[in-house]
Protein backbone atom coordinates (compact mmCIF):
# COMPACT_ATOMS: atom_id res chain seq x y z
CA UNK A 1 4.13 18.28 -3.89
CA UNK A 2 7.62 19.68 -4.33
CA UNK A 3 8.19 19.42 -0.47
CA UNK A 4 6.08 16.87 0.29
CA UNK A 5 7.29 14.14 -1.99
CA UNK A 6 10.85 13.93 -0.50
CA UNK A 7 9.52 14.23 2.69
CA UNK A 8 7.65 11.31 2.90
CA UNK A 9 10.13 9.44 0.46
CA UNK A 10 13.49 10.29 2.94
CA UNK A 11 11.51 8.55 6.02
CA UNK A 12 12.30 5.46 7.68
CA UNK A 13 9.13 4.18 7.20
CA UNK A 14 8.65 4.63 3.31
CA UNK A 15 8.72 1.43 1.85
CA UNK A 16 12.72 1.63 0.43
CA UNK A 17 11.57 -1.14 -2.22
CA UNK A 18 8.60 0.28 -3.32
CA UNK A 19 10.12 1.61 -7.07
CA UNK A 20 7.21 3.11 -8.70
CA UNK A 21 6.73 6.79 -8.72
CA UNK A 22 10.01 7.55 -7.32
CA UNK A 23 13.03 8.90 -9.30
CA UNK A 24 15.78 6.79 -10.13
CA UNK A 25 13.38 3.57 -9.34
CA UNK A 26 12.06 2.11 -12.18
CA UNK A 27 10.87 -1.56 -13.75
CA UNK A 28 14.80 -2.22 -14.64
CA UNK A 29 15.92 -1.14 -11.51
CA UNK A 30 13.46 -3.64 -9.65
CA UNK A 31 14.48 -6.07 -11.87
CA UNK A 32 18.07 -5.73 -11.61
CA UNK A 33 17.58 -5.65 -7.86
CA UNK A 34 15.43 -9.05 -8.01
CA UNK A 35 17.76 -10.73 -9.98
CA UNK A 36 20.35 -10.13 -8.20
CA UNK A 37 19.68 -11.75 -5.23
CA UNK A 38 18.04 -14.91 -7.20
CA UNK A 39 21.17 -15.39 -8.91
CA UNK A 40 23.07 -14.59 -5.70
CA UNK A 41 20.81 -17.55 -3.63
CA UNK A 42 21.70 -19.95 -6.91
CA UNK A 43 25.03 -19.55 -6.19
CA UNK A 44 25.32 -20.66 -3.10
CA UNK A 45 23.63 -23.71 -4.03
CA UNK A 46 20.02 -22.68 -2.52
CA UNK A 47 16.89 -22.05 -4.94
CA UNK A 48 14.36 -18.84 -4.58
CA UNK A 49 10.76 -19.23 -4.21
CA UNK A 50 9.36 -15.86 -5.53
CA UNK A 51 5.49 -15.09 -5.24
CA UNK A 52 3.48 -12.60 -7.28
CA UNK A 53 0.83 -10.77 -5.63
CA UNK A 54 -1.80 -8.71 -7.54
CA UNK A 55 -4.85 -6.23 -5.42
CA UNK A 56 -7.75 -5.72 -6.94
CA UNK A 57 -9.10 -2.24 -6.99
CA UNK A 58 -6.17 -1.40 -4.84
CA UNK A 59 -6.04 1.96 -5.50
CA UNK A 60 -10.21 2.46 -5.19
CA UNK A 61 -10.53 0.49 -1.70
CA UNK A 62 -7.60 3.10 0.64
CA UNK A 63 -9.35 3.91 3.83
CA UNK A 64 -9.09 7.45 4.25
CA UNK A 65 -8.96 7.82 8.11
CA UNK A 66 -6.54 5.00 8.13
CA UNK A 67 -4.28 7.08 5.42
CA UNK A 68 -4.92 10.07 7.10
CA UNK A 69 -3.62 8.29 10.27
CA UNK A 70 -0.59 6.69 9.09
CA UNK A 71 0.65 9.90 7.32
CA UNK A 72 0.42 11.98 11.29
CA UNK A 73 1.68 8.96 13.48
CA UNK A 74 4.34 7.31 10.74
CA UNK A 75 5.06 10.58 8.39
CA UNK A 76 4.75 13.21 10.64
CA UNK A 77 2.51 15.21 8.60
CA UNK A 78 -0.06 17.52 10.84
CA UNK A 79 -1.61 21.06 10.56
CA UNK A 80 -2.24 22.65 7.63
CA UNK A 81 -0.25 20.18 5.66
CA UNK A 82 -2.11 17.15 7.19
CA UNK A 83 -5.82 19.66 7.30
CA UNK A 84 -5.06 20.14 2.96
CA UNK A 85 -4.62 15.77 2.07
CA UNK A 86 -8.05 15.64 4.14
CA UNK A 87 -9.53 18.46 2.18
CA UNK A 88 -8.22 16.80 -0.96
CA UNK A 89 -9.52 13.33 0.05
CA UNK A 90 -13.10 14.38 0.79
CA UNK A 91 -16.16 15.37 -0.94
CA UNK A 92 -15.26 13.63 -4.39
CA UNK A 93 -17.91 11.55 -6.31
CA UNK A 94 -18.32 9.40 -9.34
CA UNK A 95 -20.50 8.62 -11.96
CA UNK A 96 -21.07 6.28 -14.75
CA UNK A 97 -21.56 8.01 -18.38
CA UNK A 98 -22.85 6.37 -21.21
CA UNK A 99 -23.52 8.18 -24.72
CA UNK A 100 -23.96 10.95 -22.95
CA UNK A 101 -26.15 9.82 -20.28
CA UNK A 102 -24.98 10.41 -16.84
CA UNK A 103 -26.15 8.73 -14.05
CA UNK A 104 -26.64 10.44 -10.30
CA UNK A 105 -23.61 11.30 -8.76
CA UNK A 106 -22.32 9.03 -5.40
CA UNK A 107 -19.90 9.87 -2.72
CA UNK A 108 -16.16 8.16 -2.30
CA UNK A 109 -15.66 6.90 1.30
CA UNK A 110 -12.31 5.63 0.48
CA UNK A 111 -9.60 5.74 -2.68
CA UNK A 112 -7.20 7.75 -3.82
CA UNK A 113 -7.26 9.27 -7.45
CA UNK A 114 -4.87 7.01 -10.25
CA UNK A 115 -4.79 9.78 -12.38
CA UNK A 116 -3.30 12.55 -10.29
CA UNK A 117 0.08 13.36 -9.33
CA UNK A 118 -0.44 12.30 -5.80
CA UNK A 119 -2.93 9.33 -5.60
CA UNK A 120 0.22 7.04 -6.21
CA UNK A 121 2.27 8.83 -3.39
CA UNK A 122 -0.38 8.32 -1.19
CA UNK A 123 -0.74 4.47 -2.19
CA UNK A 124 3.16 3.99 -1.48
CA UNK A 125 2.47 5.75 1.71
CA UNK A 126 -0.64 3.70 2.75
CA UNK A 127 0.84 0.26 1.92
CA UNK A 128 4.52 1.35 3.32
CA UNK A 129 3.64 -1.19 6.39
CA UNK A 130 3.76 -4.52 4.35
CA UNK A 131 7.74 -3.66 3.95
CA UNK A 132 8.68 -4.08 7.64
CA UNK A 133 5.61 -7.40 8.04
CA UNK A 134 7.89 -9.06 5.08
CA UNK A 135 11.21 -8.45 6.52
CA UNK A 136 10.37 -9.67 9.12
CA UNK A 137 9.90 -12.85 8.30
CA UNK A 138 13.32 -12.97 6.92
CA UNK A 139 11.96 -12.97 3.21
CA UNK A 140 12.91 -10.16 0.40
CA UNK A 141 10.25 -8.11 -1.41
CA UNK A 142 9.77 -5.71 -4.05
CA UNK A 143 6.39 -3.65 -4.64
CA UNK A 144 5.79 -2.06 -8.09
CA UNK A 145 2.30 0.49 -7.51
CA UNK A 146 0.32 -2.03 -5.91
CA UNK A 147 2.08 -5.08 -7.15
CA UNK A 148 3.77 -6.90 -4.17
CA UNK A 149 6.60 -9.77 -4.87
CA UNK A 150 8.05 -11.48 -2.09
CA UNK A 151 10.75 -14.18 -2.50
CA UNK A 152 12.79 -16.25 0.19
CA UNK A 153 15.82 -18.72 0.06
CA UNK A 154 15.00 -22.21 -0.23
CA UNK A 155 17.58 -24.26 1.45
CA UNK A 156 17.73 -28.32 0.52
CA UNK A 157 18.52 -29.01 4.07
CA UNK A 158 15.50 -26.72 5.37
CA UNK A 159 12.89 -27.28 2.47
CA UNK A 160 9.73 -27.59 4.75
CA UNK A 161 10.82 -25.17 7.16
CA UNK A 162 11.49 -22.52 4.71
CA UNK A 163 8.28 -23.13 2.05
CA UNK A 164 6.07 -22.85 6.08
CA UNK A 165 8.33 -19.93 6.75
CA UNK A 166 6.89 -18.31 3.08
CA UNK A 167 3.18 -19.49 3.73
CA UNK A 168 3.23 -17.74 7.48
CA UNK A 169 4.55 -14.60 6.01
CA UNK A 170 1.75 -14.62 2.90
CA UNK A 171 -0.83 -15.33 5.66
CA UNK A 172 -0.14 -12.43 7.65
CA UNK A 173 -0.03 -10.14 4.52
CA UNK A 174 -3.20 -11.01 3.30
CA UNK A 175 -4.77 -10.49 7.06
CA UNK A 176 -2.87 -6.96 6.46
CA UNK A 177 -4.29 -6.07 3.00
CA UNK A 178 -7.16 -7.50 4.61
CA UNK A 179 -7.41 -5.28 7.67
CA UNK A 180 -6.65 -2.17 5.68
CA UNK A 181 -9.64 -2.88 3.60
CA UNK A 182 -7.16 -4.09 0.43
CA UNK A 183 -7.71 -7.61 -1.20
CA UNK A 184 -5.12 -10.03 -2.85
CA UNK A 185 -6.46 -11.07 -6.30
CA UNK A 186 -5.71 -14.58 -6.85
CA UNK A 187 -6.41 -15.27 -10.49
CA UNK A 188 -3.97 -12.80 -11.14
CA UNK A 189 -1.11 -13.57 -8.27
CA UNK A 190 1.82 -16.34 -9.11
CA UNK A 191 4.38 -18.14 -7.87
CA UNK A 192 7.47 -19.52 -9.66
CA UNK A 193 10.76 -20.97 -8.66
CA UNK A 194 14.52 -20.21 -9.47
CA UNK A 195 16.77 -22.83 -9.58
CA UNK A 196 18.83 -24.97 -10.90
CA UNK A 197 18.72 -28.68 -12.55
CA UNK A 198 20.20 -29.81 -9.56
């Protein structure tokens, strides 16, 4: 983990705004980092448009070829190192225990343990995609575990153009978290605007 971690965290396709489970990222310094650029679009006389977006089960529902996949062809990670995540991602089960009663084991096909040191890592790694499908729709994003917000400059002179420009961008997302077997949870996802009384 000592080696791994900063491997996968020092490539160009880590997710740089992903904040959780990272040193020196935290909830303040996503914050700060948010804020910033809210108060920055204020002050140029533009409002921000930020949307919340929650997964449900998120960490329960990662494909493991997929994962497995993306950490060879995007990571770089093969041979033994690449041979001991499959060997830790295979063969688990679960089972529901009530007052002592246990009920049959089942296998996992997919998911990634919450509880262990590198179930998060392996999140960050498996959503590190959405980063570059945000940006490049011109919008700004932050991800928190498997929270996701994006937010985008809403210019008076370009209203429509800009609120389409945010609904194209959460379209393709949710085709991405779709694709990759992840699902946006809408009773718990948001949307709120910054601006001024002008």
């Amino acid at each position: 983990m000592s080696r791994l971690s900063p491997h996968l965290q020092s490539s160009i396709n880590f997710n740089s705004f992903q904040s959780a489970y990272r040193k020196k990222h935290s909830t303040e310094t996503t914050l700060l980092k948010t804020l910033s650029d809210i108060y920055s679009d204020i002050d140029s006389g533009s409002s921000t448009l930020a949307v919340s977006l929650d997964l449900s089960a998120a960490f329960d529902t990662v494909c493991h070829s997929t994962l497995l996949h993306r950490l060879q062809t995007s990571f770089g990670i093969s041979d033994t190192t690449l041979s001991w995540l499959k060997s830790y991602l295979s063969d688990r089960t679960q089972f529901v225990s009530v007052d002592g009663n246990n009920s049959s084991p089942l296998p996992l096909s997919s998911g990634v343990p919450q509880g262990s040191v590198l179930g998060p890592l392996l999140f960050s790694v498996y959503t590190s995609p959405v980063s570059k499908l945000i940006t490049s729709f011109g919008l700004k994003h932050q991800q928190y575990a498997d929270d996701t917000l994006i937010f985008g400059l809403i210019s008076s002179s370009s209203y429509q153009s800009s609120l389409q420009n945010i609904e194209n961008c959460l379209s393709s997302l949710c085709m991405w978290f779709n694709h990759n077997g992840l699902s946006v949870n809408p009773s718990k996802s948001d949307a709120i605007l910054f601006s001024t009384q002008q």
